[in-house]
Protein backbone atom coordinates (compact mmCIF):
# COMPACT_ATOMS: atom_id res chain seq x y z
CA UNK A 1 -0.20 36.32 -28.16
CA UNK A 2 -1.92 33.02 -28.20
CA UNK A 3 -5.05 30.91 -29.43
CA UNK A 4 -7.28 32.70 -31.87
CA UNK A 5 -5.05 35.95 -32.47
CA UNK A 6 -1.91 33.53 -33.52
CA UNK A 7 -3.97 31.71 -35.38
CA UNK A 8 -5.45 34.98 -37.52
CA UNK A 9 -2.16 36.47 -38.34
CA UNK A 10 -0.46 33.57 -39.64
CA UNK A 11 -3.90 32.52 -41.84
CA UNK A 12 -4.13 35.96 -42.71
CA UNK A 13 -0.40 36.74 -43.90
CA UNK A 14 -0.85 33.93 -45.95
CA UNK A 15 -4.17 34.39 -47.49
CA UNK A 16 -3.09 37.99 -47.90
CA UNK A 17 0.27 37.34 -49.58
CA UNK A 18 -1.21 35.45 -52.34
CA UNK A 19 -3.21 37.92 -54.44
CA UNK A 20 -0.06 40.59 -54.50
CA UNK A 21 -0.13 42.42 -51.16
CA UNK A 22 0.94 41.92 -47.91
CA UNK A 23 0.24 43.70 -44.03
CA UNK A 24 3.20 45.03 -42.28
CA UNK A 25 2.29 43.49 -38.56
CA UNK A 26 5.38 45.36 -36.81
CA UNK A 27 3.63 49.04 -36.33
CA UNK A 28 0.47 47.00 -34.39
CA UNK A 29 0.57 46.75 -31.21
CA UNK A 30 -0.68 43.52 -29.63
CA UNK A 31 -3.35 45.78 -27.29
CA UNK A 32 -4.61 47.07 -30.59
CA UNK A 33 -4.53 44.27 -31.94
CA UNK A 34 -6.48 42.59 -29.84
CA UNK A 35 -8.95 45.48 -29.15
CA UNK A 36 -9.74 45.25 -32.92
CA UNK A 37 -10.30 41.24 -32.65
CA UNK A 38 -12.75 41.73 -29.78
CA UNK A 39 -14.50 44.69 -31.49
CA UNK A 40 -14.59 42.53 -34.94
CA UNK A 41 -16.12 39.26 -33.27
CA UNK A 42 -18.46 41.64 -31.45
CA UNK A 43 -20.01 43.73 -34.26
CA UNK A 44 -18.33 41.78 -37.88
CA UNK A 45 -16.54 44.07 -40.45
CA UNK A 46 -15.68 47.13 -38.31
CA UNK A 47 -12.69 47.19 -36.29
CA UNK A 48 -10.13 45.00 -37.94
CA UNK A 49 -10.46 46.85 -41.48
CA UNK A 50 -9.66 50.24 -40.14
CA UNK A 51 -6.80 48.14 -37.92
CA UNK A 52 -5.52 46.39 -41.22
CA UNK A 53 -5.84 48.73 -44.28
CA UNK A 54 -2.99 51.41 -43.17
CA UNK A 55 -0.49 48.87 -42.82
CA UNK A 56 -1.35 46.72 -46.09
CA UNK A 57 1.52 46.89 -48.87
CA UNK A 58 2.46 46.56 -52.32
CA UNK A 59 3.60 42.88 -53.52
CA UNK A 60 3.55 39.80 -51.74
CA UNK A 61 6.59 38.90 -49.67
CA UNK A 62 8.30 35.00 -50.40
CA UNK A 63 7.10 32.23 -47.88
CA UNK A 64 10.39 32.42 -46.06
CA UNK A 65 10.06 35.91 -45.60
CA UNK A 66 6.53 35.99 -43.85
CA UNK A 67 7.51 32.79 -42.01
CA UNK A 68 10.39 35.01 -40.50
CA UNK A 69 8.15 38.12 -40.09
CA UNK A 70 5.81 36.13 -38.45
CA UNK A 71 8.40 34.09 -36.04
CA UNK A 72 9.86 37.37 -34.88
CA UNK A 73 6.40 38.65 -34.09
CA UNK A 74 6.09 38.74 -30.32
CA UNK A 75 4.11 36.42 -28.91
CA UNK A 76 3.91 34.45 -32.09
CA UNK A 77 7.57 33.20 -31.67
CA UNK A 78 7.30 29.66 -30.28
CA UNK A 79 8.63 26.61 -31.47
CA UNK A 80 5.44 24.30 -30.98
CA UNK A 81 2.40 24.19 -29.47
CA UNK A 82 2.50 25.68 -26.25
CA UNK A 83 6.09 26.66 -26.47
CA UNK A 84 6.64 23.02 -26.79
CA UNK A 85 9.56 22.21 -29.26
């Protein structure tokens, strides 16, 4: 996954980690996924709230931990921009 949908999970596990909750991104699909971006920049505060609230949990997860979750994410695994390292 690249560009704008990289760019929202990483922002958002880290926004989302800091007031005592995290989202559990490995049961999403990158289709969905993306199918709830498009909807959400289409018609703002639908899609990505009924995508999102199922998988949020309890507590926030240390830095090293999301960074890991977030590395092992498909699509979001790269080493630098563009795959670059």
């Amino acid at each position: 996954m690249g560009g704008s949908g990289s760019v929202f999970k990483t922002v958002h596990a880290d926004l989302a980690r800091r007031p005592d909750f995290h989202i559990d991104w490995s049961p999403i699909s990158k289709p969905a996924f993306l199918a709830a971006l498009t909807a959400e920049l289409q018609k703002p505060g639908t899609a990505m709230d009924a995508l999102l609230f199922p998988h949020v949990r309890a507590g926030t997860l240390p830095i090293e931990r999301t960074a890991a979750v977030l590395k092992a994410t498909p699509g979001l695994n790269v080493s630098g921009p563009r795959g670059n390292a």
